[in-house]
C-alpha atoms as a PDB file:
ATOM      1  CA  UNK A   1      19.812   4.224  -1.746  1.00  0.00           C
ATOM      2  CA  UNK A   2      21.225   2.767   1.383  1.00  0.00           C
ATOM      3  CA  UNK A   3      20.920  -1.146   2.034  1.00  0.00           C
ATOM      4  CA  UNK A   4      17.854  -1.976   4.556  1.00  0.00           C
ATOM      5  CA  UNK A   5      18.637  -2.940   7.770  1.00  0.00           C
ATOM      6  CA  UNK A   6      19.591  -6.426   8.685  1.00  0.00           C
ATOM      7  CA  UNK A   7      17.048  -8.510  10.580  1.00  0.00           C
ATOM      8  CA  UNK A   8      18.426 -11.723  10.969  1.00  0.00           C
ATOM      9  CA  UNK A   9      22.413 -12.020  11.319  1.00  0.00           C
ATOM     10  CA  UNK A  10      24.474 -14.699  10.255  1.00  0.00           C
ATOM     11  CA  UNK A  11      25.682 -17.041  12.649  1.00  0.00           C
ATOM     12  CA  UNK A  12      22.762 -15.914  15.110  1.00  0.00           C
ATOM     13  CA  UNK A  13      21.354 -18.967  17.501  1.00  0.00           C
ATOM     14  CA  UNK A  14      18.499 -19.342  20.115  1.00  0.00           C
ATOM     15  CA  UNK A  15      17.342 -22.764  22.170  1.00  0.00           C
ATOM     16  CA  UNK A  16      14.393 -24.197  23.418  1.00  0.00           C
ATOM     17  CA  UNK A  17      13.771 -27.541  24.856  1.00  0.00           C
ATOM     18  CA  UNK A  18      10.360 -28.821  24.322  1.00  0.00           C
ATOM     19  CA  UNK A  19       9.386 -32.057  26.266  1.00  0.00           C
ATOM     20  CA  UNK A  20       5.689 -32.797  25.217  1.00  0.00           C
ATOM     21  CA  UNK A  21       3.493 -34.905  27.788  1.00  0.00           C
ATOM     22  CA  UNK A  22       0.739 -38.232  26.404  1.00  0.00           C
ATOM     23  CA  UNK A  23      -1.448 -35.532  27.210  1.00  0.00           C
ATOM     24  CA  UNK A  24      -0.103 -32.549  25.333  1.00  0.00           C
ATOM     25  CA  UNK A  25       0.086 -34.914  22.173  1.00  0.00           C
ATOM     26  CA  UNK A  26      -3.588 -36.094  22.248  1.00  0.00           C
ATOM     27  CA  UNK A  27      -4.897 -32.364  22.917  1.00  0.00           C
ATOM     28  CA  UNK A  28      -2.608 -30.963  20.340  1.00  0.00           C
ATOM     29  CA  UNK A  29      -4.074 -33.600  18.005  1.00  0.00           C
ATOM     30  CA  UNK A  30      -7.243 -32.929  18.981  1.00  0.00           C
ATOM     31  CA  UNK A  31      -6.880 -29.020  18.532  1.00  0.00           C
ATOM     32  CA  UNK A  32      -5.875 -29.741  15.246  1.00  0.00           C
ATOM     33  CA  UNK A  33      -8.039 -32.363  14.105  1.00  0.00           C
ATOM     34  CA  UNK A  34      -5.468 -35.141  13.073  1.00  0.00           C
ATOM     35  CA  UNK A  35      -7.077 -38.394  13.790  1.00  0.00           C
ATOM     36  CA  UNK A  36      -4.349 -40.474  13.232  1.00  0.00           C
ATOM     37  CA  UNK A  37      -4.250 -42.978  15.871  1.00  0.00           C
ATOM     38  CA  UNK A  38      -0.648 -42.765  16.688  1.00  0.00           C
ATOM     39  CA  UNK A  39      -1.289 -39.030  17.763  1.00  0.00           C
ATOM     40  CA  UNK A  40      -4.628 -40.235  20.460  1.00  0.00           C
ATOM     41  CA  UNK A  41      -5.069 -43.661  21.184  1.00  0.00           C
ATOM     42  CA  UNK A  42      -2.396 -45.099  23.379  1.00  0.00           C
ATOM     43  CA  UNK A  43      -3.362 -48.655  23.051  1.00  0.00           C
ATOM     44  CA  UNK A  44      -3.426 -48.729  19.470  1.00  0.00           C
ATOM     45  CA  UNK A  45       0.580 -46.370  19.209  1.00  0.00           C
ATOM     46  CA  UNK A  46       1.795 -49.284  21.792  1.00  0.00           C
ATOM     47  CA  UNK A  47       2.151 -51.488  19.031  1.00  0.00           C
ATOM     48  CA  UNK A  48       3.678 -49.651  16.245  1.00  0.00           C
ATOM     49  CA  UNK A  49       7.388 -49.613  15.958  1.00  0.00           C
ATOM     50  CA  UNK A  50       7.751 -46.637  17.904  1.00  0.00           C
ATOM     51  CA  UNK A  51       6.055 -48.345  20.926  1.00  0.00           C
ATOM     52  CA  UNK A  52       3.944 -45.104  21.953  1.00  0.00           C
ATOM     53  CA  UNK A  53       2.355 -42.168  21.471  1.00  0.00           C
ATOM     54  CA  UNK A  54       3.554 -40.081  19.220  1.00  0.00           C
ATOM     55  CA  UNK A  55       3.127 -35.950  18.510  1.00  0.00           C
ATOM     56  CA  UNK A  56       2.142 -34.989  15.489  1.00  0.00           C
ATOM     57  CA  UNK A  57       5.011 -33.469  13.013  1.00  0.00           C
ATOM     58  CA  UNK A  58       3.108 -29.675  13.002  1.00  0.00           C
ATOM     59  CA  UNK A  59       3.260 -29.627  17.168  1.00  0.00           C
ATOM     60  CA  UNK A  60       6.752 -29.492  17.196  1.00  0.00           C
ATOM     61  CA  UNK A  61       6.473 -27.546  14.065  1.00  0.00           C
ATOM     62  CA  UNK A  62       3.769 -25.185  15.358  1.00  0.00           C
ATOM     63  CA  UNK A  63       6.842 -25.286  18.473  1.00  0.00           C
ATOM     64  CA  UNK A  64       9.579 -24.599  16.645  1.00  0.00           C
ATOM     65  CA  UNK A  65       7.311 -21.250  14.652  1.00  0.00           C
ATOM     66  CA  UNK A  66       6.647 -19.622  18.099  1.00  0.00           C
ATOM     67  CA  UNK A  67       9.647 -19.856  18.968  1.00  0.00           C
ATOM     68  CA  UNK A  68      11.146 -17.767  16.283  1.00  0.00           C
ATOM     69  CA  UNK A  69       8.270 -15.311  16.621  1.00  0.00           C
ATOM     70  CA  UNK A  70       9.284 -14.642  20.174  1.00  0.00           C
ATOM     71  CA  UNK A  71      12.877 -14.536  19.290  1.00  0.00           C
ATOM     72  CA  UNK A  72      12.273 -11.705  16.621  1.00  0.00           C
ATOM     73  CA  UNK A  73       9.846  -9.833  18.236  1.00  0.00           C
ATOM     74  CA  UNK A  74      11.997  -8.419  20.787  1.00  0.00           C
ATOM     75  CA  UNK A  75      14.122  -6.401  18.508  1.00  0.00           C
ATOM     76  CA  UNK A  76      13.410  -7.179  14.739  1.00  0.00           C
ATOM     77  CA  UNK A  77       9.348  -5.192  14.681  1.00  0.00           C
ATOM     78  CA  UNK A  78       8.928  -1.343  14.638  1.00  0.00           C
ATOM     79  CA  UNK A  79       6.998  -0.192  17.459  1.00  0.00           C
ATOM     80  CA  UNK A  80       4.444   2.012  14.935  1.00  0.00           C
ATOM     81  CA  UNK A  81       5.847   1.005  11.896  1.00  0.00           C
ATOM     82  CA  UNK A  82       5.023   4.188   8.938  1.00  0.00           C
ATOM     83  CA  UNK A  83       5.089   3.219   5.742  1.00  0.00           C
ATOM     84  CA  UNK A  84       6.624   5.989   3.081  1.00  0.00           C
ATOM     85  CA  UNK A  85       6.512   5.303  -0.749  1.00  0.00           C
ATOM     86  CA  UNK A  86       9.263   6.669  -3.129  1.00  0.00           C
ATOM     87  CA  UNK A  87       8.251   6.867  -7.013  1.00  0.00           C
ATOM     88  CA  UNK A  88      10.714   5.617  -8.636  1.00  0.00           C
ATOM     89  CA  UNK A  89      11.217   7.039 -12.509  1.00  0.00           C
ATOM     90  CA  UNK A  90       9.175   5.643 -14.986  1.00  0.00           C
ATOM     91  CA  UNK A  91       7.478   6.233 -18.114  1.00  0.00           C
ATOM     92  CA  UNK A  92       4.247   7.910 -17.946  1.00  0.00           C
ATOM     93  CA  UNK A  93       1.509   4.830 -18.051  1.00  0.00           C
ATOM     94  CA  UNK A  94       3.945   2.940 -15.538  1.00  0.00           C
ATOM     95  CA  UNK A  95       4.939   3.612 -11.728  1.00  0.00           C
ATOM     96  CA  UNK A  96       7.231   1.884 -10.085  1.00  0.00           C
ATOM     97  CA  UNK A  97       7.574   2.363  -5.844  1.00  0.00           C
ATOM     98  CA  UNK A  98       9.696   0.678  -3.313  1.00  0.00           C
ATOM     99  CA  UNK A  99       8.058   0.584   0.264  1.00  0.00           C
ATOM    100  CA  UNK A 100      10.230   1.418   3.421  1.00  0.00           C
ATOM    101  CA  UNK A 101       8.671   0.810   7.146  1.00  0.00           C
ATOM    102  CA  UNK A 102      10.441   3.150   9.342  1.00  0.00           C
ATOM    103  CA  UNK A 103      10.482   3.672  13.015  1.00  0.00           C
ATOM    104  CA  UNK A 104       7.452   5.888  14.315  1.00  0.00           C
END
């Protein structure tokens, strides 16, 4: 049984620069219902040691996911992926199968 393909390759890299606007922070708080002052009230963030606004951790997070999504999806997903099961040899109350997705 041959080795399945490799997805992700070693040494691979992709970029993105995300610069998130006041606004962008409070709405993605918002959307997300974290409450914590930091992430919506501007008067209140202006006096905590980071002297601002600042985004929650999951919207650079959330950032950071699509980004890999996108990067993968333009050559790591089947098209149709079919799924084919192989028995493997067992005894007769047990099955084993391995599943393999190949290209439609």
């Amino acid at each position: 049984m041959s080795a399945p393909p490799c997805v992700v390759n070693i040494g691979e890299t992709f970029s993105s620069t995300l610069v998130l606007s006041a606004e962008s922070v409070i709405s993605f708080a918002a959307l997300v219902n974290d409450f914590n002052p930091l992430h919506h009230d501007e008067a209140y963030a202006a006096q905590n040691r980071f002297g601002g606004l600042i985004a929650s951790g999951t919207q650079p997070t959330a950032h950071f996911m699509a980004l890999l999504a996108t990067h993968f999806s333009t050559y790591a997903q089947p098209a149709r992926p079919r799924v084919r099961h192989q028995a493997e040899e067992g005894c007769a109350r047990e099955r084993h199968t391995h599943d393999h997705v190949a290209r439609a």
